[in-house]
C-alpha atoms as a PDB file:
ATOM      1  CA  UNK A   1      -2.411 209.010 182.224  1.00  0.00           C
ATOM      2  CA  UNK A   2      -0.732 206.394 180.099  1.00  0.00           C
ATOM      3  CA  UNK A   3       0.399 207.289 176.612  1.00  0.00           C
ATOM      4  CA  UNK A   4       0.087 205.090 173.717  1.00  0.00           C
ATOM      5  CA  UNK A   5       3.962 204.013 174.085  1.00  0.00           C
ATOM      6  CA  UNK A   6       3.331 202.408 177.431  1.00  0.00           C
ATOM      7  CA  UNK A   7       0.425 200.649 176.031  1.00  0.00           C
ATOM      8  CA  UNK A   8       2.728 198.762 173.760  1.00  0.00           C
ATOM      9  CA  UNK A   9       5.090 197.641 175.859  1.00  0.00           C
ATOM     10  CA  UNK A  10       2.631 195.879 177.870  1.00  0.00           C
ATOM     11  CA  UNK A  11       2.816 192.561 175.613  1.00  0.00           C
ATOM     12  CA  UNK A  12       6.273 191.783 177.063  1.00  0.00           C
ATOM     13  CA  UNK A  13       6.354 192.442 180.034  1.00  0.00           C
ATOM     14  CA  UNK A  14       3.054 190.065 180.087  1.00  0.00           C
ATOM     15  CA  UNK A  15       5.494 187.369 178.753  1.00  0.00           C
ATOM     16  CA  UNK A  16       6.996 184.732 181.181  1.00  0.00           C
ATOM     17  CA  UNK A  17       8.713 181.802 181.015  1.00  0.00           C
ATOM     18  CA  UNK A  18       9.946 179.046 183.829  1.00  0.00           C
ATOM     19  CA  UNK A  19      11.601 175.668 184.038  1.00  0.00           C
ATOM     20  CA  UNK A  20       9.400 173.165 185.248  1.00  0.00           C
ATOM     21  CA  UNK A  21      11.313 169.876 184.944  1.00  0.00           C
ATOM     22  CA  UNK A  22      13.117 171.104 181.883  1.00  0.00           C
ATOM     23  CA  UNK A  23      10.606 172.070 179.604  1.00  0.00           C
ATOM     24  CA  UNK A  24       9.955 175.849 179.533  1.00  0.00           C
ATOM     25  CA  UNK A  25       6.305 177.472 179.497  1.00  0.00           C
ATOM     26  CA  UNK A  26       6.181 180.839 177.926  1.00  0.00           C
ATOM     27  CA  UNK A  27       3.064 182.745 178.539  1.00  0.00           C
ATOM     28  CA  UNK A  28       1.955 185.210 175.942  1.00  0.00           C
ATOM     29  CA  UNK A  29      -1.221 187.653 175.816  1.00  0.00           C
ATOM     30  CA  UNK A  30      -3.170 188.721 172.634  1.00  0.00           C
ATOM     31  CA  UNK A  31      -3.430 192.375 171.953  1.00  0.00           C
ATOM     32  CA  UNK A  32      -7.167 191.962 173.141  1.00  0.00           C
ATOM     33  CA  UNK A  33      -6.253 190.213 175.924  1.00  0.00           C
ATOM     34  CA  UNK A  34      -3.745 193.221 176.949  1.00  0.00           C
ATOM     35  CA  UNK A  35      -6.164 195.648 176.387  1.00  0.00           C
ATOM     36  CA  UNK A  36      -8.285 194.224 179.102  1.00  0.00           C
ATOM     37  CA  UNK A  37      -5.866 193.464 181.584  1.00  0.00           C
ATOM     38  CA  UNK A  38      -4.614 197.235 181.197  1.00  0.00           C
ATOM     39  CA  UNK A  39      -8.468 197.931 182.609  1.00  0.00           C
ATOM     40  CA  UNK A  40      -8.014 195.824 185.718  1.00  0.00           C
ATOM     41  CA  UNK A  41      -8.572 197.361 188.790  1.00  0.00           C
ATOM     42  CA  UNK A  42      -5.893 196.306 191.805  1.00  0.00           C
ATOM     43  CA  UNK A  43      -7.127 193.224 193.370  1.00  0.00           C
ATOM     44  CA  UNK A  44      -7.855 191.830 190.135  1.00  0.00           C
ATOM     45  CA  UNK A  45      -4.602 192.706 188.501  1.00  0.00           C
ATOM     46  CA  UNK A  46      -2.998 190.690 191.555  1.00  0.00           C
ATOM     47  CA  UNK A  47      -4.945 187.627 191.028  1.00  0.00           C
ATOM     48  CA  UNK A  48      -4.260 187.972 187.518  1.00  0.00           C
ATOM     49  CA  UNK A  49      -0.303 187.718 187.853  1.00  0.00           C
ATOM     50  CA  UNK A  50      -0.721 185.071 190.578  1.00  0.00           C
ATOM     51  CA  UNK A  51      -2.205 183.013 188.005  1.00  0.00           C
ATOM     52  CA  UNK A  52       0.309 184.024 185.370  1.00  0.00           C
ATOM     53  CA  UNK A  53       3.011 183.248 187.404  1.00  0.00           C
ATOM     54  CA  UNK A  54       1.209 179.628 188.385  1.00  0.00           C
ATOM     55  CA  UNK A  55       0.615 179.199 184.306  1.00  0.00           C
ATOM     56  CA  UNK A  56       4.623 179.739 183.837  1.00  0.00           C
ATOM     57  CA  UNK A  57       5.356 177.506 186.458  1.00  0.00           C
ATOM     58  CA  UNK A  58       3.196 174.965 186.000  1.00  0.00           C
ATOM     59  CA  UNK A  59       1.467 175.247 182.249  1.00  0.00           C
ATOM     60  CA  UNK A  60      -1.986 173.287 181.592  1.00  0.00           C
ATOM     61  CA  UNK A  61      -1.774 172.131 185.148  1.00  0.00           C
ATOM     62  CA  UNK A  62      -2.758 175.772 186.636  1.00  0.00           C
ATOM     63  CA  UNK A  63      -6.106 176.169 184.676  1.00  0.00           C
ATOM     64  CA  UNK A  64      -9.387 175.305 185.797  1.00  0.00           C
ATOM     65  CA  UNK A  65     -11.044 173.241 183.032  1.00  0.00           C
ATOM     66  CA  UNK A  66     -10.632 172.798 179.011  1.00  0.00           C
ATOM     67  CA  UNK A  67     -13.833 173.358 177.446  1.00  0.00           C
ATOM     68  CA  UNK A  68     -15.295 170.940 175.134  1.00  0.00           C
ATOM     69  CA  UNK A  69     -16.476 170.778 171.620  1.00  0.00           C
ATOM     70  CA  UNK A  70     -14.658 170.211 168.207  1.00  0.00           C
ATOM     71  CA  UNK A  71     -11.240 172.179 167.649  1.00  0.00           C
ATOM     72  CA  UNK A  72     -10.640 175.225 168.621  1.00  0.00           C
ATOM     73  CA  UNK A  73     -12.744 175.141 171.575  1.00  0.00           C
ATOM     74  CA  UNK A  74     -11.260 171.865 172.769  1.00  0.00           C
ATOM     75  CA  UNK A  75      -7.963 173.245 172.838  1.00  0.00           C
ATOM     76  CA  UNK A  76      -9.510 176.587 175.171  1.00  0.00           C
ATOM     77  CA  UNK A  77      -9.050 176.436 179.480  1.00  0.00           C
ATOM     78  CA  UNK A  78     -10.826 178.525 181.480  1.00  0.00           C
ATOM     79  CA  UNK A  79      -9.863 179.437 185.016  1.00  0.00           C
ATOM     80  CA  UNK A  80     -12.083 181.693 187.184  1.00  0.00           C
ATOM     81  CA  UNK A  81      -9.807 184.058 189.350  1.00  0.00           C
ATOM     82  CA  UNK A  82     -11.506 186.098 191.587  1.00  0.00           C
ATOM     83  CA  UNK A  83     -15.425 186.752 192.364  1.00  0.00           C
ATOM     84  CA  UNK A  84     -16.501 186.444 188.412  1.00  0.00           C
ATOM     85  CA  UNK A  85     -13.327 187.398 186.919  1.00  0.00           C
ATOM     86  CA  UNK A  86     -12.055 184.572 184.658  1.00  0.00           C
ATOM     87  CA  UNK A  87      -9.200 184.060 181.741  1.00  0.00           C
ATOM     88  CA  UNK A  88      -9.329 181.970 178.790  1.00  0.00           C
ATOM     89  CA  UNK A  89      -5.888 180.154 177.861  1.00  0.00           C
ATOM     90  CA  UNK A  90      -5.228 178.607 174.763  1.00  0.00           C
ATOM     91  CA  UNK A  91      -2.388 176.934 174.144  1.00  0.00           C
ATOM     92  CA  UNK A  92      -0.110 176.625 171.015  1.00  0.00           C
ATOM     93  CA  UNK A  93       1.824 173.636 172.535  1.00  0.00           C
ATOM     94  CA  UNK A  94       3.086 172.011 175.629  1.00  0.00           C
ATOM     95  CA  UNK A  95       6.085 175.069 175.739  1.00  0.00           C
ATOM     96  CA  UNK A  96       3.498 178.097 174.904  1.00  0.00           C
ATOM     97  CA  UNK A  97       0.320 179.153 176.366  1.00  0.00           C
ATOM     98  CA  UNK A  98      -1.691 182.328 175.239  1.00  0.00           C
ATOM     99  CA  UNK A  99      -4.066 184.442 177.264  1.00  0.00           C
ATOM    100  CA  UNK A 100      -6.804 185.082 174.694  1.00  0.00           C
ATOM    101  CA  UNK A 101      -9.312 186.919 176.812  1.00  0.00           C
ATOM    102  CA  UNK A 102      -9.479 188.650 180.388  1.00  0.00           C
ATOM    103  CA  UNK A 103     -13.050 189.295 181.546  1.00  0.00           C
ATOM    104  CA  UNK A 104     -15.956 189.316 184.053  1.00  0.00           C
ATOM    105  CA  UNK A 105     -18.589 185.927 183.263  1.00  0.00           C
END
């Protein structure tokens, strides 16, 4: 059972950050967005850190597509991970992205 304590810690260990040519990409969820990682089962917990790992490494370049419309949503990428398990990915700049949601479509 996981007490409230572990709960919050989950926020940084969800941040990451890697050198890709110089520029560093730090990856950042939303207390929402922890909350539903936390209710991941296995296979889609390991899909999800692929894909975190591939956003740290590689930024805007690892998402699927950026949705369209006036701002916010134009700044909002969507990538679908695995059967219909998808994350949406905003980001703040070119150096931090934010994982707003984690859900099935």
């Amino acid at each position: 059972m996981k007490d409230a304590s572990s709960a919050r810690s989950r926020p940084r260990a969800l941040r990451k950050a890697a050198k890709v040519h110089g520029v560093p990409t730090e990856v950042i969820a939303t207390p929402r967005a922890d909350q539903q990682i936390a209710g991941l089962d296995r296979t889609h917990a390991r899909a999800l850190g692929e894909f975190l790992d591939d956003l740290a490494a590689r930024g805007c370049k690892a998402l699927g597509y950026r949705l369209s419309g006036p701002a916010p949503v134009d700044h909002l990428c969507v990538k679908h991970l695995r059967d219909s398990l998808r994350v949406v990915v905003a980001f703040e700049d070119q150096q931090r992205a934010w994982i707003l949601l984690v859900g099935r479509r």
